[in-house]
Protein backbone atom coordinates (compact mmCIF):
# COMPACT_ATOMS: atom_id res chain seq x y z
CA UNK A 1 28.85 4.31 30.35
CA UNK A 2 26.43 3.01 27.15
CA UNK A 3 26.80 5.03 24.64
CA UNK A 4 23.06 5.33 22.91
CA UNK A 5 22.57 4.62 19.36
CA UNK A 6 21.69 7.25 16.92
CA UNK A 7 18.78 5.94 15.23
CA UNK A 8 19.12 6.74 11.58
CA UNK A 9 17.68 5.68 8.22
CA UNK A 10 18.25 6.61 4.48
CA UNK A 11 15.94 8.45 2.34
CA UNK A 12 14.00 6.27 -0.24
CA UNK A 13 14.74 8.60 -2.59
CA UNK A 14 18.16 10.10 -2.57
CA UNK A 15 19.37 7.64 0.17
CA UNK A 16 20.89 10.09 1.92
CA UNK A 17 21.14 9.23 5.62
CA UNK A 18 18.39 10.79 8.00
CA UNK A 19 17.97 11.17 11.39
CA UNK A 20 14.66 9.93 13.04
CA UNK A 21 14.54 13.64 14.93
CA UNK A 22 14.38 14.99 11.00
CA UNK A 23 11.41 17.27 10.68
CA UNK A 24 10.72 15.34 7.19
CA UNK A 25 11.74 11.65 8.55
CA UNK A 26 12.19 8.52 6.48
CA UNK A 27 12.84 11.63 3.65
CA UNK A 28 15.61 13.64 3.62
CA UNK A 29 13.86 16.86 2.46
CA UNK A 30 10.30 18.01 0.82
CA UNK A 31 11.37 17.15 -2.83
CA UNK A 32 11.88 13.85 -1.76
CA UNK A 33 8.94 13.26 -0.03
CA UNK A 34 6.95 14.64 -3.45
CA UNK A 35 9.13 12.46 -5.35
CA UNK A 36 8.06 9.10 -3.92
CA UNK A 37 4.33 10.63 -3.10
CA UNK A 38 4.51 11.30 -7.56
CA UNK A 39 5.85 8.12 -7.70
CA UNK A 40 2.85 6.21 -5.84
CA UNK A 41 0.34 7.99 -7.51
CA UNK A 42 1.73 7.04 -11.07
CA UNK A 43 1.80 3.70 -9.78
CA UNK A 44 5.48 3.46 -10.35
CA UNK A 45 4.81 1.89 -6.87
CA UNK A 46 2.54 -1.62 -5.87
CA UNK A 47 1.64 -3.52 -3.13
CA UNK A 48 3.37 -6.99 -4.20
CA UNK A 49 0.06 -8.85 -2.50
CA UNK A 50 -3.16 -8.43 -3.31
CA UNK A 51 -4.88 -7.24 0.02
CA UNK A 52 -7.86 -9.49 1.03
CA UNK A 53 -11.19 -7.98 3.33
CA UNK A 54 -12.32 -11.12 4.98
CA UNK A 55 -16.25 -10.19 4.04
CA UNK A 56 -15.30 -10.09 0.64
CA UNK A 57 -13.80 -13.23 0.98
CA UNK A 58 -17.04 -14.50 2.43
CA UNK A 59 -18.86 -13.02 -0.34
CA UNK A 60 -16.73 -14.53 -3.02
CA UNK A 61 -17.19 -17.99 -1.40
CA UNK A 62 -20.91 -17.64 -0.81
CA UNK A 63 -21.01 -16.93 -5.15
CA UNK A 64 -18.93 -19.71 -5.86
CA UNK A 65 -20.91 -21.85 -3.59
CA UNK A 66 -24.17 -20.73 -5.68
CA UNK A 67 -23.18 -18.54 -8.63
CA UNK A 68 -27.21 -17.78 -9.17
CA UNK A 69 -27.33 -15.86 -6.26
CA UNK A 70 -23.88 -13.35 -7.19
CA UNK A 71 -25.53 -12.70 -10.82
CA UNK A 72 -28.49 -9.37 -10.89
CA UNK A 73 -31.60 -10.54 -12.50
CA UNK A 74 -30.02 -8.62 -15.84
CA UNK A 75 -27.10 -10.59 -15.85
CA UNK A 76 -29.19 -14.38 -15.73
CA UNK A 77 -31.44 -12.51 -18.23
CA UNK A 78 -28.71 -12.92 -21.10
CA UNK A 79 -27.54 -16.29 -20.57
C-alpha cells in the first residue's frame, strides 16, 4: 500500500519544520509570524520586481507619446 507523504515546510523564520495541518502554517509559532510581519513592515523585506498595472502602463506611454498632455497647467507654467 502507498504510503502518503507528509506535507511539511520550514518556518521562514526559525526554520523549524512545520506541518501544513499547523494552526500557524508556513510559521512555526506566533512570534514567528510577528517576526517576519515586523520584518515586512520595516522593509527589511522587497518585492525584487517592480509590479506594473497595465493602465498605468498605458498612461505612461500616452505621456511619453505627448509629454504636454501628462504636465498640469502649473507645471507648463514654469518652463
Amino acid at each position: 500500500m502507498a504510503r502518503k507523504r507528509l506535507q511539511s515546510l520550514r518556518c521562514p523564520t526559525c526554520r523549524a519544520i512545520v506541518l501544513r495541518s499547523d494552526p500557524e502554517f508556513p510559521f512555526c509559532n506566533e512570534r514567528c509570524r510577528l517576526i517576519d510581519l515586523g520584518k515586512w513592515a520595516s522593509g527589511k523585506y522587497v518585492i525584487s520586481t517592480p509590479v506594473t498595472d497595465p493602465e498605468s502602463m498605458e498612461n505612461l506611454n500616452a505621456e511619453s507619446k505627448n509629454p504636454e498632455q501628462g504636465q498640469t497647467g502649473h507645471e507648463r507654467r514654469r518652463q
